[in-house]
C-alpha atoms as a PDB file:
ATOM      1  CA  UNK A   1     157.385 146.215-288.480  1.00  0.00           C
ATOM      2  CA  UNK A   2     156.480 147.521-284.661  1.00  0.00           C
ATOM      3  CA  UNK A   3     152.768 148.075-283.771  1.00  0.00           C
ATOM      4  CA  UNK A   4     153.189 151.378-281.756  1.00  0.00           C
ATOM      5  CA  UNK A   5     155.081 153.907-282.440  1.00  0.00           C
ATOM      6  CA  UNK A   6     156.759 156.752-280.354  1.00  0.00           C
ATOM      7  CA  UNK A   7     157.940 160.121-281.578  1.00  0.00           C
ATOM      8  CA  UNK A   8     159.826 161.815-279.102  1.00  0.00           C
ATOM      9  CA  UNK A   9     161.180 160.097-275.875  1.00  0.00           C
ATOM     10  CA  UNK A  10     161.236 162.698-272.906  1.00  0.00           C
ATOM     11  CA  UNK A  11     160.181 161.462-269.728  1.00  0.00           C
ATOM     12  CA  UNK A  12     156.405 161.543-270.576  1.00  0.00           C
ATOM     13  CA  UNK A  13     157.246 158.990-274.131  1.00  0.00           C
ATOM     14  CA  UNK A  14     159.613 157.297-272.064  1.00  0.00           C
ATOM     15  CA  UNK A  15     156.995 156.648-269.110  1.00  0.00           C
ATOM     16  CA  UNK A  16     154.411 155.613-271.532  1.00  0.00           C
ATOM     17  CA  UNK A  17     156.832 153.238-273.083  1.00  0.00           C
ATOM     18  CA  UNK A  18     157.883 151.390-269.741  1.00  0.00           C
ATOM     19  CA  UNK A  19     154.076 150.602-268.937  1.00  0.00           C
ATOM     20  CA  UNK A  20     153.708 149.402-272.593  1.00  0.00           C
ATOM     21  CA  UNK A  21     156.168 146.870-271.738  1.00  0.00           C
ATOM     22  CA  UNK A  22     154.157 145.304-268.962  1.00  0.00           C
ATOM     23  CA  UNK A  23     151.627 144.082-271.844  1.00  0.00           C
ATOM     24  CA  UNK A  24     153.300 144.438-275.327  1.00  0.00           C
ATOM     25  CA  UNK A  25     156.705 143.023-276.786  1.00  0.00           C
ATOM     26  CA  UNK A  26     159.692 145.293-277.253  1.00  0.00           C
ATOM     27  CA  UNK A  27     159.219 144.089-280.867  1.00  0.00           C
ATOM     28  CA  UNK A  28     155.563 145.692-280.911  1.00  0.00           C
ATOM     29  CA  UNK A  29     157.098 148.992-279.633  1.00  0.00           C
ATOM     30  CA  UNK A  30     159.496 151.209-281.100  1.00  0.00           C
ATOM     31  CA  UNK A  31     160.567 155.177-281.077  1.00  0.00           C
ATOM     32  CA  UNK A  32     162.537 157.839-282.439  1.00  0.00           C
ATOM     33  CA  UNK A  33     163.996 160.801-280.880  1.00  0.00           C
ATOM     34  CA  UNK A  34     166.550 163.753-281.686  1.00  0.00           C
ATOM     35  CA  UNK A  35     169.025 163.002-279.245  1.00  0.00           C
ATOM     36  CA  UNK A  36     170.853 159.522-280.945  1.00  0.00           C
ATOM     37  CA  UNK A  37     172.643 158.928-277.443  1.00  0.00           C
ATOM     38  CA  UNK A  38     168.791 158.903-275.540  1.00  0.00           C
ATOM     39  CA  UNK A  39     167.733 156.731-278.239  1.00  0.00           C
ATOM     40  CA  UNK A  40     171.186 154.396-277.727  1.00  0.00           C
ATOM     41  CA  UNK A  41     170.510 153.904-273.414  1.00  0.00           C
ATOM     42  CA  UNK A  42     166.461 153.539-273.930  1.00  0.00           C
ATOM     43  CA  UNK A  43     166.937 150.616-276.491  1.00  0.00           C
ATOM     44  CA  UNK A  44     170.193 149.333-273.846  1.00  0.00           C
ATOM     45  CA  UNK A  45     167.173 149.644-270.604  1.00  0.00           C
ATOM     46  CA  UNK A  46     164.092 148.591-272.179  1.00  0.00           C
ATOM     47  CA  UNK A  47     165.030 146.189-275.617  1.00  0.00           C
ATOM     48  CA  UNK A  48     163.017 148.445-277.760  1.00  0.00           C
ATOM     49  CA  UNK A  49     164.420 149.240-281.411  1.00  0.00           C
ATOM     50  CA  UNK A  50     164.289 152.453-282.500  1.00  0.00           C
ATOM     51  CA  UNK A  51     164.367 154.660-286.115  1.00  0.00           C
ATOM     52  CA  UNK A  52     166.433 157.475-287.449  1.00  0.00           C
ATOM     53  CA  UNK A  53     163.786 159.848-288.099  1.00  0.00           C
ATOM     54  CA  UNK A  54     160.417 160.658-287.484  1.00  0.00           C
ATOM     55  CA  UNK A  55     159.386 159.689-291.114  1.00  0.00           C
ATOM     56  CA  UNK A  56     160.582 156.072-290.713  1.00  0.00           C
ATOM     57  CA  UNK A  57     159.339 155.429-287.216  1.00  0.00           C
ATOM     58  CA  UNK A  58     155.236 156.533-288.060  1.00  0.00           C
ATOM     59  CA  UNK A  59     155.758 155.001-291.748  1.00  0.00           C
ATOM     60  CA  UNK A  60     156.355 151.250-289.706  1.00  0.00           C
ATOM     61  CA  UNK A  61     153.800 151.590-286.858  1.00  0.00           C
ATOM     62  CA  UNK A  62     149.931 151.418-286.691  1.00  0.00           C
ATOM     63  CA  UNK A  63     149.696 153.409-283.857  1.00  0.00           C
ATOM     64  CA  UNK A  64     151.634 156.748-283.946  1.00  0.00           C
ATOM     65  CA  UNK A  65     151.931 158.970-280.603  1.00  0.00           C
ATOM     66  CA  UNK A  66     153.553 162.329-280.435  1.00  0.00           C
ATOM     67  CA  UNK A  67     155.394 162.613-277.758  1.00  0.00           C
ATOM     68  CA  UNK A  68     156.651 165.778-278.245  1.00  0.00           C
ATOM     69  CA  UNK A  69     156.508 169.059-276.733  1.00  0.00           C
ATOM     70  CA  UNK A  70     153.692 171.345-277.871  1.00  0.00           C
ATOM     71  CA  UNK A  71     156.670 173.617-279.609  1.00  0.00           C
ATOM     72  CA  UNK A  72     158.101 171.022-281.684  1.00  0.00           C
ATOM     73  CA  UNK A  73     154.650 169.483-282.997  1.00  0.00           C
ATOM     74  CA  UNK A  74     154.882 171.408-286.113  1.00  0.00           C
ATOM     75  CA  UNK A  75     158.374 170.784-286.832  1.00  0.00           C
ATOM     76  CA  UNK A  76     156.892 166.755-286.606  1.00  0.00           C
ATOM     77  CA  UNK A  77     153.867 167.495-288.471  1.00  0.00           C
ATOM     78  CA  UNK A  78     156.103 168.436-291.251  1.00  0.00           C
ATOM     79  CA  UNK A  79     158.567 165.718-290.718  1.00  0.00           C
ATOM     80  CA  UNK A  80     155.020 162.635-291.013  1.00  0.00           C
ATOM     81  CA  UNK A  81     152.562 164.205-292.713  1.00  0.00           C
ATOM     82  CA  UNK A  82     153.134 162.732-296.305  1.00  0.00           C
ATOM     83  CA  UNK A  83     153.655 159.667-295.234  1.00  0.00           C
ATOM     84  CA  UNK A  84     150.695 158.964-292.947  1.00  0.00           C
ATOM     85  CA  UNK A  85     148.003 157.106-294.070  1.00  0.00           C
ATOM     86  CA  UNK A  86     144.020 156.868-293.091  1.00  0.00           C
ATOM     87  CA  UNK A  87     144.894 153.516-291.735  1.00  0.00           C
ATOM     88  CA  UNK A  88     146.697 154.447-288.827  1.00  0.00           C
ATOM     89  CA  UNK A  89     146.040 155.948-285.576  1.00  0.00           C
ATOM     90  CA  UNK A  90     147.528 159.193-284.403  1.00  0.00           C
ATOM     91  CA  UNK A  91     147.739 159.618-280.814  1.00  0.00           C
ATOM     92  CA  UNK A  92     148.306 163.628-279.705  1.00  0.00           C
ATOM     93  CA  UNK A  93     149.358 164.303-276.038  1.00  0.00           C
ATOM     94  CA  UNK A  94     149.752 168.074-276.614  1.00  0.00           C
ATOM     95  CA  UNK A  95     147.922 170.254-274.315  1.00  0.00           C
ATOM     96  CA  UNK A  96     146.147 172.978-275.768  1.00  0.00           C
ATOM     97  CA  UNK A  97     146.493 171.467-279.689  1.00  0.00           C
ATOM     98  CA  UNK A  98     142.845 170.098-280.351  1.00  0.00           C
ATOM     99  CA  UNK A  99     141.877 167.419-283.136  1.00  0.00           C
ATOM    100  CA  UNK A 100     140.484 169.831-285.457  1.00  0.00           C
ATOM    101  CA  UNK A 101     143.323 171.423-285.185  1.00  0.00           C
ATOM    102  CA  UNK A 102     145.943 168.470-286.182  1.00  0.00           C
ATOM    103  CA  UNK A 103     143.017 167.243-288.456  1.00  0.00           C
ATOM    104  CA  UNK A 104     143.831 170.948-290.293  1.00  0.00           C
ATOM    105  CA  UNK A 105     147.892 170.224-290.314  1.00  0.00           C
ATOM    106  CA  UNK A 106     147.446 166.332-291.418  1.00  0.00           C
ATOM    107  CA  UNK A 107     144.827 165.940-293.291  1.00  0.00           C
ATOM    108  CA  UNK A 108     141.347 166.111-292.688  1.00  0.00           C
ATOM    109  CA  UNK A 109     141.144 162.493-293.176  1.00  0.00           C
ATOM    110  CA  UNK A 110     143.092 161.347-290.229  1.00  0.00           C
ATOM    111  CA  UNK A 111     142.056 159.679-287.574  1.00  0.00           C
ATOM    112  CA  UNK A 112     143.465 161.318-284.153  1.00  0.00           C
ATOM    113  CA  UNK A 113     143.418 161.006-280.833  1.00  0.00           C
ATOM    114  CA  UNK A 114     144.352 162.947-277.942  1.00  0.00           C
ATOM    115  CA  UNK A 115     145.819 161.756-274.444  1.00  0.00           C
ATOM    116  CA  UNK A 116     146.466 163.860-271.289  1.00  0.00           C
ATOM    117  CA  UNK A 117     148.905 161.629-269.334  1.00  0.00           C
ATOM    118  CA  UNK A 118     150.897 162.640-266.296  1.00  0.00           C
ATOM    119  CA  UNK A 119     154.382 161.478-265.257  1.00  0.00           C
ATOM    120  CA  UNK A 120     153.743 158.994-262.248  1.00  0.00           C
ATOM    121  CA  UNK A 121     152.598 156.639-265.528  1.00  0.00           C
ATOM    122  CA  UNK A 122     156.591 155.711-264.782  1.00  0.00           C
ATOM    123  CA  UNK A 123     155.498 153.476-261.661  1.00  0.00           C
ATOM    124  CA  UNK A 124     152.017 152.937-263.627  1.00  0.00           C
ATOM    125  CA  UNK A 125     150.071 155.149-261.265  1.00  0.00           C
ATOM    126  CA  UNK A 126     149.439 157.640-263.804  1.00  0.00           C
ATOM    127  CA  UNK A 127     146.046 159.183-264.811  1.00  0.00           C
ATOM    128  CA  UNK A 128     145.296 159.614-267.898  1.00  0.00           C
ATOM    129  CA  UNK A 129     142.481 161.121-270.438  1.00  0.00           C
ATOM    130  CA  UNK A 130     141.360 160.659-273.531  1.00  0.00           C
ATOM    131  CA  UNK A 131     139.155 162.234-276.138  1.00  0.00           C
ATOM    132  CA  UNK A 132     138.492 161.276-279.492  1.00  0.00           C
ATOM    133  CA  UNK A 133     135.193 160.355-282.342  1.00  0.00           C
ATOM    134  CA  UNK A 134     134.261 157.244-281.265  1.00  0.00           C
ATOM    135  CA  UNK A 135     132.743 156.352-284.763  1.00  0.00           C
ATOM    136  CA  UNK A 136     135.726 156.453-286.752  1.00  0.00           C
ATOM    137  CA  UNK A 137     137.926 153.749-285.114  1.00  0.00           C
ATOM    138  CA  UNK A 138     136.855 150.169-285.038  1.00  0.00           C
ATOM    139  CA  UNK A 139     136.922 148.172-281.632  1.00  0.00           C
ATOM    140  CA  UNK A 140     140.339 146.462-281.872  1.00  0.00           C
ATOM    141  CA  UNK A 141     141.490 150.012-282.480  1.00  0.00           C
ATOM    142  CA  UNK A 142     139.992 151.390-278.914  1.00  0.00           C
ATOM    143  CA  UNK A 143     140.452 147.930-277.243  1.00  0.00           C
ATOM    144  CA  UNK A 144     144.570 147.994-278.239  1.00  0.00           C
ATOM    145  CA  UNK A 145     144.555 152.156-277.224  1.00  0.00           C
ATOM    146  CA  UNK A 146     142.867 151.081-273.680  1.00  0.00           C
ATOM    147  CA  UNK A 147     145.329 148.575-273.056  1.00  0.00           C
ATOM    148  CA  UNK A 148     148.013 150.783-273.571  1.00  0.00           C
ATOM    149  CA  UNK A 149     146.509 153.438-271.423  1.00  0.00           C
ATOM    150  CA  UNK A 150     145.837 150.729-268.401  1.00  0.00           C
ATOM    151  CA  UNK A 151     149.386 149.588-268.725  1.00  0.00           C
ATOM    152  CA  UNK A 152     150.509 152.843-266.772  1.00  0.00           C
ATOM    153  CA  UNK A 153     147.139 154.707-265.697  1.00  0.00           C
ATOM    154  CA  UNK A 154     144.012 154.855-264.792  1.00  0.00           C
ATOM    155  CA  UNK A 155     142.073 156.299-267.677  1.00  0.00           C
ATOM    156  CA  UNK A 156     138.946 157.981-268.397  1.00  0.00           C
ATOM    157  CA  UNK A 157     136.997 158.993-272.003  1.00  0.00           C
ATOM    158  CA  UNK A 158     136.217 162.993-271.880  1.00  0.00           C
ATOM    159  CA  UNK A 159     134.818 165.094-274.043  1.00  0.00           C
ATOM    160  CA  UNK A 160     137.491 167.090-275.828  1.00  0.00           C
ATOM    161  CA  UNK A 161     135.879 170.298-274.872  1.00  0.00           C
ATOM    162  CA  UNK A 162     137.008 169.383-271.034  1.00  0.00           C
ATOM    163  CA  UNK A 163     140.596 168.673-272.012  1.00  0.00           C
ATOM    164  CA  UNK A 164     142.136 171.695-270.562  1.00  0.00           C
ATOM    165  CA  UNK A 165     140.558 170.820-267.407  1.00  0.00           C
ATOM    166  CA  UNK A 166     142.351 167.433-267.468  1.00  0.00           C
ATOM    167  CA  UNK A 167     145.385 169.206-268.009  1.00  0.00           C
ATOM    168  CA  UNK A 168     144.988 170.955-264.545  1.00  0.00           C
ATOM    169  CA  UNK A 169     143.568 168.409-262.759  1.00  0.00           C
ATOM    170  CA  UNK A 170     145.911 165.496-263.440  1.00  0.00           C
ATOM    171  CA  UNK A 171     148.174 166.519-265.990  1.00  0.00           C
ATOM    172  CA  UNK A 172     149.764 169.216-263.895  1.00  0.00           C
ATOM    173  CA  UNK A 173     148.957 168.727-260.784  1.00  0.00           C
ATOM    174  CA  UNK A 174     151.612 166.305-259.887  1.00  0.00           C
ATOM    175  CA  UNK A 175     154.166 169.431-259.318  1.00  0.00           C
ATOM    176  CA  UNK A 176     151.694 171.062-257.262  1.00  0.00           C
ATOM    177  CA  UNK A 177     151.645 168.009-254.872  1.00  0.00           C
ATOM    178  CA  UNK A 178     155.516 167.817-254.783  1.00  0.00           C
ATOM    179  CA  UNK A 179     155.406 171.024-253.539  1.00  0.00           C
ATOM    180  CA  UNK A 180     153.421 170.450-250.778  1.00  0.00           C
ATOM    181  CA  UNK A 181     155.192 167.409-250.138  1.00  0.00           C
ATOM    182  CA  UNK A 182     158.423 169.493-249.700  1.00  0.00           C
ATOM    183  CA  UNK A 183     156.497 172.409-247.878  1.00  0.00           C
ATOM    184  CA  UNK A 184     155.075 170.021-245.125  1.00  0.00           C
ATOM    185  CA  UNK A 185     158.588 168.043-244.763  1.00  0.00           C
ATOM    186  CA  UNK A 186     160.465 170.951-244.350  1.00  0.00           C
ATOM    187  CA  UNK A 187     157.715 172.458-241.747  1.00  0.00           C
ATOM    188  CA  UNK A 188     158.772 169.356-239.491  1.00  0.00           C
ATOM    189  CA  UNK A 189     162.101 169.392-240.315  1.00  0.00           C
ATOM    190  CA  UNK A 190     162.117 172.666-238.568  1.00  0.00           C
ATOM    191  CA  UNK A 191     160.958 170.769-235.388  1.00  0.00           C
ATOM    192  CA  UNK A 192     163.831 168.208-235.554  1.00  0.00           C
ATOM    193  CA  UNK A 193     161.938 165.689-237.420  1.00  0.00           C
ATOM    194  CA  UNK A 194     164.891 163.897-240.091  1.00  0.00           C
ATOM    195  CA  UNK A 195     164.941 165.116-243.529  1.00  0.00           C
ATOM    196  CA  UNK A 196     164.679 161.252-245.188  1.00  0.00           C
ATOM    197  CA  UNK A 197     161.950 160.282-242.361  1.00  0.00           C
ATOM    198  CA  UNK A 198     160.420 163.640-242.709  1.00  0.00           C
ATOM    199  CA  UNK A 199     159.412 163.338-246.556  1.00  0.00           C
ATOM    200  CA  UNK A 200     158.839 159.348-245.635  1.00  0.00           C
ATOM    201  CA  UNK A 201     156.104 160.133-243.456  1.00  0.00           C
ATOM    202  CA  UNK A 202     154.885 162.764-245.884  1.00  0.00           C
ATOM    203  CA  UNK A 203     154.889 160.917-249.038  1.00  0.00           C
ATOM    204  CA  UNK A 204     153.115 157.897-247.744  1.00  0.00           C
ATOM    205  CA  UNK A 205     150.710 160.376-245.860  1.00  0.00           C
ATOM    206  CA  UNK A 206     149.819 161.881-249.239  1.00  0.00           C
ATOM    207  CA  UNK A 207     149.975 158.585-250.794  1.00  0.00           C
ATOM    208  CA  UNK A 208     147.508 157.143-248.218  1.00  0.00           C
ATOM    209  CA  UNK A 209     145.109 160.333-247.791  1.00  0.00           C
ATOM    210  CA  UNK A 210     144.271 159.436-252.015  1.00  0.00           C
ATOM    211  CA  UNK A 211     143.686 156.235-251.328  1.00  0.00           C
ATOM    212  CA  UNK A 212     140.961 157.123-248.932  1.00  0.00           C
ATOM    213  CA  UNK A 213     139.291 159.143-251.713  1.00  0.00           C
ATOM    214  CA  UNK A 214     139.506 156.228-254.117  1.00  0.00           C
ATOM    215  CA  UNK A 215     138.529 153.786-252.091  1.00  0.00           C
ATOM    216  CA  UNK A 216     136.047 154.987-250.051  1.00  0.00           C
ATOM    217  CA  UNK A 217     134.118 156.996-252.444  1.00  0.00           C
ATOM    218  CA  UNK A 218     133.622 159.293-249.496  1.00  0.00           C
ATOM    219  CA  UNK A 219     133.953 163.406-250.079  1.00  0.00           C
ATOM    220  CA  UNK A 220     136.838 164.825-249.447  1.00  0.00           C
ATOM    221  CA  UNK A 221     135.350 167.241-246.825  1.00  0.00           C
ATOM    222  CA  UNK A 222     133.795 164.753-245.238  1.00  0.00           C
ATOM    223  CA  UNK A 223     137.178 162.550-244.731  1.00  0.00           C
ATOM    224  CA  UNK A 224     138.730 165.966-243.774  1.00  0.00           C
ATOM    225  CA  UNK A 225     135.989 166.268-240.839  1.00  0.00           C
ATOM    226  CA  UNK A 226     136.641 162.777-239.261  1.00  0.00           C
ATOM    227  CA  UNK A 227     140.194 163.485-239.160  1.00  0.00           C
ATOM    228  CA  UNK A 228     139.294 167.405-237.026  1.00  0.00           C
ATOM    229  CA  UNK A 229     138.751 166.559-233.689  1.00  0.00           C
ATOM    230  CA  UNK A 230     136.955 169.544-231.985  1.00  0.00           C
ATOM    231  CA  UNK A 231     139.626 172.005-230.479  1.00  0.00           C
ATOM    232  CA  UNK A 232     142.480 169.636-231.566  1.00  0.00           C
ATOM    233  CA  UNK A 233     145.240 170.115-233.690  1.00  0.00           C
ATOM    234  CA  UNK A 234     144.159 169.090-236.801  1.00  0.00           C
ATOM    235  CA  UNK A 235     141.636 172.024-236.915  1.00  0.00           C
ATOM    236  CA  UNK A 236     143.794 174.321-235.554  1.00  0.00           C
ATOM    237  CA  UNK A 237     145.931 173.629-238.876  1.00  0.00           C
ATOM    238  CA  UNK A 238     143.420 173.636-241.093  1.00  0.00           C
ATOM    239  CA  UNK A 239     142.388 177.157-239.745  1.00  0.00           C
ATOM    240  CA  UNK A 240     145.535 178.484-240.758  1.00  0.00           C
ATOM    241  CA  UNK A 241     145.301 176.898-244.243  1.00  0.00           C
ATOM    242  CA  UNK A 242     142.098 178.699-244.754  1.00  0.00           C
ATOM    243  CA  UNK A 243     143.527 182.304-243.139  1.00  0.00           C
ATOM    244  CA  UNK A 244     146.630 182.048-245.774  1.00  0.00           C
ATOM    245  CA  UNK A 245     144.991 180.879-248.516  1.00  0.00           C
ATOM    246  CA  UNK A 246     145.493 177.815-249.633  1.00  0.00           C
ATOM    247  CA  UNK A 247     142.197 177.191-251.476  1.00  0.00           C
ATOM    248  CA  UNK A 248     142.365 180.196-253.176  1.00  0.00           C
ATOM    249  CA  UNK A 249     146.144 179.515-254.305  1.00  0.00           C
ATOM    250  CA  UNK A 250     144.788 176.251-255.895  1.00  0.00           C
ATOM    251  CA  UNK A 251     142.187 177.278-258.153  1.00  0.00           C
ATOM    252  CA  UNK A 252     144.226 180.227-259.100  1.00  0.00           C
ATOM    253  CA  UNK A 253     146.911 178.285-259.900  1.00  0.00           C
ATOM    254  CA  UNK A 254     144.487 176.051-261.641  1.00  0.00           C
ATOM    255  CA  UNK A 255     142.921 179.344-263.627  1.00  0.00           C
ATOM    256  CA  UNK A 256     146.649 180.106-264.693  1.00  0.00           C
ATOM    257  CA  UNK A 257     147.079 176.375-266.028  1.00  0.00           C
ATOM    258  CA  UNK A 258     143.436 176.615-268.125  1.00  0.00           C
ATOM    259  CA  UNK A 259     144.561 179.800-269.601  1.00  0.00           C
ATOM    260  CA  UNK A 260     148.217 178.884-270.562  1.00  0.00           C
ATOM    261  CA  UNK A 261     146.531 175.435-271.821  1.00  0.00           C
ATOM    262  CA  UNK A 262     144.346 176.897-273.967  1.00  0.00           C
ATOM    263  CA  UNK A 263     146.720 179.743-275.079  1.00  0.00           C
ATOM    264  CA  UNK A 264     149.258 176.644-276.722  1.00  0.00           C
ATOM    265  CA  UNK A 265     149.287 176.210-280.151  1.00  0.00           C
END
């Protein structure tokens, strides 16, 4: 018998998984998943065993996580939900699906929680948060759930009323940054700069520009400022930013995440 259990391994299971491995056994992991040839190359990559069906993989594992889209948590629900027990742990990364409502689909007496990861968790520089009733899991319980979540992210406790927000702040987010990764290397491409050294110089700008934030604890305008000299061209592109938009594009692309997060069900 495995210790954690994953149902469903699409790239967000199967990111979670490979940062498991940094601190727990193949033979504490396992998964299950529709597709029998995905199931066939992630046990030949990673050494982890999986099951048949959904049924078999959560009735062997202590910790259960649904890795599944939003759409196809019912279809699991129905698949698990006799065989469950108050014992184990049920760990929801849906976005919009809250406890209550899982609690209403399982079993009012099961314990859940619910994750908002985000896809760089594949080179474990994911974010992640997490939201659940502290008084109804015991220590080792939150201890083993943390060192999951630290195996590929960053992660921070949030009240489950601020979920949604996670979901636009971290859990999307990461497609709105390749974006502008591609916008700005393609702006300099356009000035003869090389494609590969163009998204090189990018990437690592981005990559560094974060790390700033992190590290320094500094505001974001204010490390903006020190890099605007007066009349230079820094400010110059900065006023264009502000003339087309781009602030407004982000939270309205933010307000369209919230809503479509809270519409799923």
């Amino acid at each position: 018998m495995s210790k954690i259990g994953f149902v469903g391994m699409g790239n967000m299971g199967y990111a979670m998984l490979k940062g498991a491995l940094n601190v727990f056994s193949p033979d504490e992991l396992s998964f299950t998943d529709v597709n029998e040839e995905r199931c066939k190359n992630v046990l030949k990559e990673t050494g982890v065993n999986y099951y048949s069906s959904n049924a078999e993989c959560t009735n062997n594992n202590k910790y259960i996580i649904l890795a599944v889209k939003p759409q196809y948590y019912d279809q699991v629900i129905k698949n698990i939900k006799y065989v469950i027990t108050q014992e184990q742990v049920i760990i929801s990364i849906a976005p919009g699906i809250t406890i209550e409502e899982l609690n209403t689909k399982l079993g009012a007496d099961k314990r859940i929680m619910r994750l908002m990861p985000n896809t760089p968790a594949l080179l474990g520089a994911g974010m992640t948060g997490i939201s659940y009733n502290k008084e109804i899991f015991s220590d080792v319980e939150t201890d083993t759930v943390n060192k999951l979540l630290t195996s590929f992210s960053k992660a921070e406790y949030v009240e489950e009323r601020l979920m949604s927000a996670v979901t636009c702040a971290s859990g999307s987010s990461p497609a709105y940054v390749y974006m502008f990764i591609e916008a700005l290397a393609d702006s300099v491409v356009k000035y003869g700069l090389p494609r590969d050294q163009a998204y090189e110089f990018v990437a690592q700008t981005v990559k560094g520009a974060a790390e700033m934030v992190l590290v320094t604890k500094e505001h974001p305008g204010r490390l903006k400022d020190q890099v605007c000299s007066p009349g230079g061209t820094t400010i110059a592109g900065v006023a264009a930013l502000e003339e087309y938009g781009f602030r407004n594009a982000i939270m309205k692309a933010t307000d369209e995440c919230y809503a479509r997060a809270e519409k799923i069900k």
